[in-house]
PDB file of N, CA and C in Angstrom:
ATOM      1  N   UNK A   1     -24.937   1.393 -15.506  1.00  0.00           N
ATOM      2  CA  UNK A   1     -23.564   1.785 -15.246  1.00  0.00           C
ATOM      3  C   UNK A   1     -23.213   1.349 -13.823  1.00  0.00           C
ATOM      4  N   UNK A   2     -22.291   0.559 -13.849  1.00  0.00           N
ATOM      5  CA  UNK A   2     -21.700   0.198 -12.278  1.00  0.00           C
ATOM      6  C   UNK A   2     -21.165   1.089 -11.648  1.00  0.00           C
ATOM      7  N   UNK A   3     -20.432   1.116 -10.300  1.00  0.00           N
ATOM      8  CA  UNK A   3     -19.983   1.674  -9.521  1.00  0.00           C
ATOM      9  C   UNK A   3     -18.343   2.886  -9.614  1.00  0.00           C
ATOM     10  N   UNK A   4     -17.829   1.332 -10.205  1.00  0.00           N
ATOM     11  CA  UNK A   4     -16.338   1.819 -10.583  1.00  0.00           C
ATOM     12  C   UNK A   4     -16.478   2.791 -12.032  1.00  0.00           C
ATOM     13  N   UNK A   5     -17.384   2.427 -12.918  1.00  0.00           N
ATOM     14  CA  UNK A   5     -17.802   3.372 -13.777  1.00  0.00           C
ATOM     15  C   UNK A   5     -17.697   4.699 -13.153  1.00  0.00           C
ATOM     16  N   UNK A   6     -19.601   5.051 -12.600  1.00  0.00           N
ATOM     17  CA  UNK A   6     -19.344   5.740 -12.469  1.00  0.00           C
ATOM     18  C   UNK A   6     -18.831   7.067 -11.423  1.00  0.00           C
ATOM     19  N   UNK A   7     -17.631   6.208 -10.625  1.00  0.00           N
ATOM     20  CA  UNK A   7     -16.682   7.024  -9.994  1.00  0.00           C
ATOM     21  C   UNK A   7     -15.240   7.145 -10.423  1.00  0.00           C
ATOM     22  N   UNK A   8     -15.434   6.845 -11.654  1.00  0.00           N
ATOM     23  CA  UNK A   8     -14.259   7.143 -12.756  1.00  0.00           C
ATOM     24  C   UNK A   8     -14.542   8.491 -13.337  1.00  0.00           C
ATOM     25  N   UNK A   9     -16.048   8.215 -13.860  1.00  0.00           N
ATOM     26  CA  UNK A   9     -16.276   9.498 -14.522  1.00  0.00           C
ATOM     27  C   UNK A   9     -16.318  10.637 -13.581  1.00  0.00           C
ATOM     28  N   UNK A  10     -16.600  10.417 -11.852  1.00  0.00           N
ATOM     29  CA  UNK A  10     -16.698  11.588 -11.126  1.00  0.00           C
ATOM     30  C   UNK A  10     -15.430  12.153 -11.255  1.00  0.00           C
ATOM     31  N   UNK A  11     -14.211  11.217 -10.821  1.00  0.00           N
ATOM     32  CA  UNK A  11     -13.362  12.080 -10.479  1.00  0.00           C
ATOM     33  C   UNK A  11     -12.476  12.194 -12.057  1.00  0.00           C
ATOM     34  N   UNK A  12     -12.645  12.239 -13.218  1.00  0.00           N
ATOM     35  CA  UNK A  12     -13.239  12.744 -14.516  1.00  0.00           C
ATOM     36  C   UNK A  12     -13.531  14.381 -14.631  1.00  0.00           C
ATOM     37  N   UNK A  13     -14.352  14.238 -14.135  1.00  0.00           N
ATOM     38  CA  UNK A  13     -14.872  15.473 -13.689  1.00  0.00           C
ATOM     39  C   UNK A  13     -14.733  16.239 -12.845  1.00  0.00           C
ATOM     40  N   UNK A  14     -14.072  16.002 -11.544  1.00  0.00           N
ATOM     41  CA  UNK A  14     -13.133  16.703 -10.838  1.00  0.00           C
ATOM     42  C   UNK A  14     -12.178  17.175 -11.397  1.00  0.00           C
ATOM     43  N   UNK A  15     -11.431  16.536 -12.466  1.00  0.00           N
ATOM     44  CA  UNK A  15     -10.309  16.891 -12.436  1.00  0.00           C
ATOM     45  C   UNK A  15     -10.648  17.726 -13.643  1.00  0.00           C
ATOM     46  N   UNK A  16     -11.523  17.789 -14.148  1.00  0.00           N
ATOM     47  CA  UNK A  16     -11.529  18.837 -15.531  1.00  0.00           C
ATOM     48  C   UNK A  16     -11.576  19.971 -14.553  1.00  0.00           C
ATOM     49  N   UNK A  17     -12.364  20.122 -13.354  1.00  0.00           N
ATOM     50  CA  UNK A  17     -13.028  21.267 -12.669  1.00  0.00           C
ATOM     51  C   UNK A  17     -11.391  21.930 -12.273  1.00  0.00           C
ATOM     52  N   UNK A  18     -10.558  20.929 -11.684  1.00  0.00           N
ATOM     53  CA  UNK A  18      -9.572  21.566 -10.872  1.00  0.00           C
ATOM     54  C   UNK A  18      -8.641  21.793 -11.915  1.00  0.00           C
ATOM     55  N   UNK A  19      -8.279  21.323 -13.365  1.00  0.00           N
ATOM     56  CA  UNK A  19      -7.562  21.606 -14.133  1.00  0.00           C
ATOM     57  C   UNK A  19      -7.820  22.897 -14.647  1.00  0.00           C
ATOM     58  N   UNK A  20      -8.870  22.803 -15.311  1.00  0.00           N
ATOM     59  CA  UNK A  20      -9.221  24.073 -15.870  1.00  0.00           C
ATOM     60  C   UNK A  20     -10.066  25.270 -15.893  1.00  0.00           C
ATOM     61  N   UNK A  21     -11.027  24.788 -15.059  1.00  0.00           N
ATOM     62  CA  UNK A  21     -12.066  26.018 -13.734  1.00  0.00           C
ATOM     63  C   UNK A  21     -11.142  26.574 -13.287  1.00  0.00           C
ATOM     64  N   UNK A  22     -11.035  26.003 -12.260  1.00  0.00           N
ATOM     65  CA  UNK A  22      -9.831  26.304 -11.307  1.00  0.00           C
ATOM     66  C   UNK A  22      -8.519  26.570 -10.992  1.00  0.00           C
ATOM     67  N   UNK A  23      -8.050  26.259 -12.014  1.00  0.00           N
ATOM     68  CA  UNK A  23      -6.488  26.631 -12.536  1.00  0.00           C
ATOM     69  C   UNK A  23      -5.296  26.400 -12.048  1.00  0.00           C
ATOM     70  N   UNK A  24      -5.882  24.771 -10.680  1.00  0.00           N
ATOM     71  CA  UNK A  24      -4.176  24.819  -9.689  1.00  0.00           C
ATOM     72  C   UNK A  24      -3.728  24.303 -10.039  1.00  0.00           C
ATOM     73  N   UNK A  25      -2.331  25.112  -9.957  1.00  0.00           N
ATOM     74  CA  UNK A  25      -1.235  24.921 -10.753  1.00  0.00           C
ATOM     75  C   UNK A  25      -0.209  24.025  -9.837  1.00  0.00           C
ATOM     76  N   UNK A  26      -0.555  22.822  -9.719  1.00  0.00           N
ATOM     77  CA  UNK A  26       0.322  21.969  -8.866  1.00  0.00           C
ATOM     78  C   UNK A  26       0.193  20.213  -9.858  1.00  0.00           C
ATOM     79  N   UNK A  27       0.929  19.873  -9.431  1.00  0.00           N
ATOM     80  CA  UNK A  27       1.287  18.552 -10.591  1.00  0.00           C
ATOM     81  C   UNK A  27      -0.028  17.340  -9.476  1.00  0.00           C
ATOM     82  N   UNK A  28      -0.270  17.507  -7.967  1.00  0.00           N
ATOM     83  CA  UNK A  28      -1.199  16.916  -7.796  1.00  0.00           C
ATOM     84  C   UNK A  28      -3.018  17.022  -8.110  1.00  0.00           C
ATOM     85  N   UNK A  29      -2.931  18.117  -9.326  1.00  0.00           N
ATOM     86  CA  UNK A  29      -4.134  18.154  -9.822  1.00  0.00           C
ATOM     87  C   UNK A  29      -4.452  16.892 -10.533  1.00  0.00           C
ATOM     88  N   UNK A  30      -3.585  16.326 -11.159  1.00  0.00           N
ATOM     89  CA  UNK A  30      -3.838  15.141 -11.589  1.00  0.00           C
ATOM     90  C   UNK A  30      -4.056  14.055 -11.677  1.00  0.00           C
ATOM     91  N   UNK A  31      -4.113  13.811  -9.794  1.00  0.00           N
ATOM     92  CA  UNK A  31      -4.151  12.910  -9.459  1.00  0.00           C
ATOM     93  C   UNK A  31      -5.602  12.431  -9.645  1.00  0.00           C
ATOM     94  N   UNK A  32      -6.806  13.090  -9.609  1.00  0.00           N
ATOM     95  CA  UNK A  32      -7.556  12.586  -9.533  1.00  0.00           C
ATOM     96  C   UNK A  32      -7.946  12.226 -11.189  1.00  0.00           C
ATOM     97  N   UNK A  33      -7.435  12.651 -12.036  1.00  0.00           N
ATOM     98  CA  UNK A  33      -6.965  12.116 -13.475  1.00  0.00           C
ATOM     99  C   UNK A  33      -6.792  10.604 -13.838  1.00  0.00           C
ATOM    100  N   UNK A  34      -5.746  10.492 -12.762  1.00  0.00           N
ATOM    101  CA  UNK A  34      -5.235   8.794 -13.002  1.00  0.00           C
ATOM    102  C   UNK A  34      -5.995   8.049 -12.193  1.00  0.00           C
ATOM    103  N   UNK A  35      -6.280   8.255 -11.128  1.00  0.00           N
ATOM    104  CA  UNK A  35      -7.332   7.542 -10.235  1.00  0.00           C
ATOM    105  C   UNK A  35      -8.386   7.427 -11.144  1.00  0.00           C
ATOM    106  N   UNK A  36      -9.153   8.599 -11.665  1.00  0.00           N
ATOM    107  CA  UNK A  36     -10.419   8.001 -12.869  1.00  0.00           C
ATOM    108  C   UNK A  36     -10.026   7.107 -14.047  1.00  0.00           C
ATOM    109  N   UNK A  37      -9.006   7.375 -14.279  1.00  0.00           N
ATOM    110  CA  UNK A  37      -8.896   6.364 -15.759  1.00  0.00           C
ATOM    111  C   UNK A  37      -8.629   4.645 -15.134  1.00  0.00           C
ATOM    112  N   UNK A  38      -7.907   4.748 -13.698  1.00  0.00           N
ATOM    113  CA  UNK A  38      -7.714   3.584 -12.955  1.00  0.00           C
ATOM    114  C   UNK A  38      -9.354   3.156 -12.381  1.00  0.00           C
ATOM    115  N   UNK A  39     -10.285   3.734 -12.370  1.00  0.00           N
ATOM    116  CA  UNK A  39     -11.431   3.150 -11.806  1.00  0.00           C
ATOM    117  C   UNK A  39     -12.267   2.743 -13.137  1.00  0.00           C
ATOM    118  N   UNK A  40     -12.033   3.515 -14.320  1.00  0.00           N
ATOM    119  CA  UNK A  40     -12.782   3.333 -15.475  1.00  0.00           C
ATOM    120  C   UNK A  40     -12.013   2.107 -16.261  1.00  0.00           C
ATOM    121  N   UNK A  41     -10.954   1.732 -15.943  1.00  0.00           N
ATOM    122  CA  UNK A  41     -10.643   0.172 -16.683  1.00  0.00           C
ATOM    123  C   UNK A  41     -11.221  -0.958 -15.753  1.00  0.00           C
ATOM    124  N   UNK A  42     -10.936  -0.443 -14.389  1.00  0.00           N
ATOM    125  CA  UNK A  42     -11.225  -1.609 -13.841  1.00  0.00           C
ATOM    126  C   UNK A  42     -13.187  -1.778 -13.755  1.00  0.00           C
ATOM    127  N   UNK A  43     -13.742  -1.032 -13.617  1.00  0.00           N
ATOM    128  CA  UNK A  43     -14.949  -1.107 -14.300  1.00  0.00           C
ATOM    129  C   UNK A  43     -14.921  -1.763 -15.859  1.00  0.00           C
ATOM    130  N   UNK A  44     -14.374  -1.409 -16.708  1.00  0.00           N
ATOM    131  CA  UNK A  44     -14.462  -2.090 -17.839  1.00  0.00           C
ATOM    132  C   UNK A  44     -13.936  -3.873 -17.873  1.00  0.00           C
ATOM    133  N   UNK A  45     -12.722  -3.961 -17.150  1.00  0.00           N
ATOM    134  CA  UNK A  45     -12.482  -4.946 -17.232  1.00  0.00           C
ATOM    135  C   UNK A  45     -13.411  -6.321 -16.020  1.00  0.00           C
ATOM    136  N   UNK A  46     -14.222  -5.678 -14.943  1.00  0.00           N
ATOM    137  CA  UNK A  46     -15.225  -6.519 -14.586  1.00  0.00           C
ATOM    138  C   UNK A  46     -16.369  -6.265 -14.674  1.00  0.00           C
ATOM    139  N   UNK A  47     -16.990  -5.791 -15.302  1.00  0.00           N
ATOM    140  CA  UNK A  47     -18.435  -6.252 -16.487  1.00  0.00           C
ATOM    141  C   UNK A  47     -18.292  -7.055 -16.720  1.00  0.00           C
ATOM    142  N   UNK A  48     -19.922  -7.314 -17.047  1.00  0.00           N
ATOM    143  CA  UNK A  48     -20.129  -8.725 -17.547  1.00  0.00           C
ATOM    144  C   UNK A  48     -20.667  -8.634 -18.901  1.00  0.00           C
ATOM    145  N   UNK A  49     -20.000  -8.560 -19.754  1.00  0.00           N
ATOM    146  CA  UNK A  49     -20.852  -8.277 -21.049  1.00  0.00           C
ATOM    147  C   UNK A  49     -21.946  -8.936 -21.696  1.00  0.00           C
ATOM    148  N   UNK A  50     -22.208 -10.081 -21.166  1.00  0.00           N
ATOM    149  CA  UNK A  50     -23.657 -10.755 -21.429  1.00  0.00           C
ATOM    150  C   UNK A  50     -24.817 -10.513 -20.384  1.00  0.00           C
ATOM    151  N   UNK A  51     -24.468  -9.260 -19.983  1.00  0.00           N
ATOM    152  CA  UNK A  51     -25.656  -9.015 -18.905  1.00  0.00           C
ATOM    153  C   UNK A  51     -25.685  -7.711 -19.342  1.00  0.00           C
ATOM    154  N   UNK A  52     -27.428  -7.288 -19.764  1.00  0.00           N
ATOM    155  CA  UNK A  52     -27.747  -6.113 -20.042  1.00  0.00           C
ATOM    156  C   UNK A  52     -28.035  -5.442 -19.163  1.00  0.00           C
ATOM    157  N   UNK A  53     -28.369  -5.548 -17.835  1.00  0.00           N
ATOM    158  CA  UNK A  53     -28.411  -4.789 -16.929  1.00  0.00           C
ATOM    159  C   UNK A  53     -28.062  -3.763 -16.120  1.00  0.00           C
ATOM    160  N   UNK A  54     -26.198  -3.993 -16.827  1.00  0.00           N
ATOM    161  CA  UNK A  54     -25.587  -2.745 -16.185  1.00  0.00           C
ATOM    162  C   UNK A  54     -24.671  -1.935 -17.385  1.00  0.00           C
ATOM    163  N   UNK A  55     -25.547  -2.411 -18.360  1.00  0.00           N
ATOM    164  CA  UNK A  55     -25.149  -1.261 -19.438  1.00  0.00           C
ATOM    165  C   UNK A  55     -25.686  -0.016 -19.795  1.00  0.00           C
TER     166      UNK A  55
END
């Protein structure tokens, strides 16, 4: 798993924590929402899919 992976999935996981652990109720909880799904394409889209190494 590369980099941008997995700091997609961290802040993934931040944001489940601050959504629903945590319960703040502000519309910038989400930011770290779109920032992960923005680090998890761009991880997807530079892989190298003929290299098993970082799968």
């Amino acid at each position: 798993m590369n980099r941008w992976l997995a700091g997609g999935f961290a802040l993934l996981l931040l944001w489940v924590w601050i959504a629903f652990i945590a319960a703040w109720p502000s519309g910038w909880a989400h930011l770290p929402l779109a920032a992960g799904v923005v680090l998890i394409a761009v991880g997807i889209v530079r892989s190298d899919p003929g290299n098993d190494a970082e799968r």
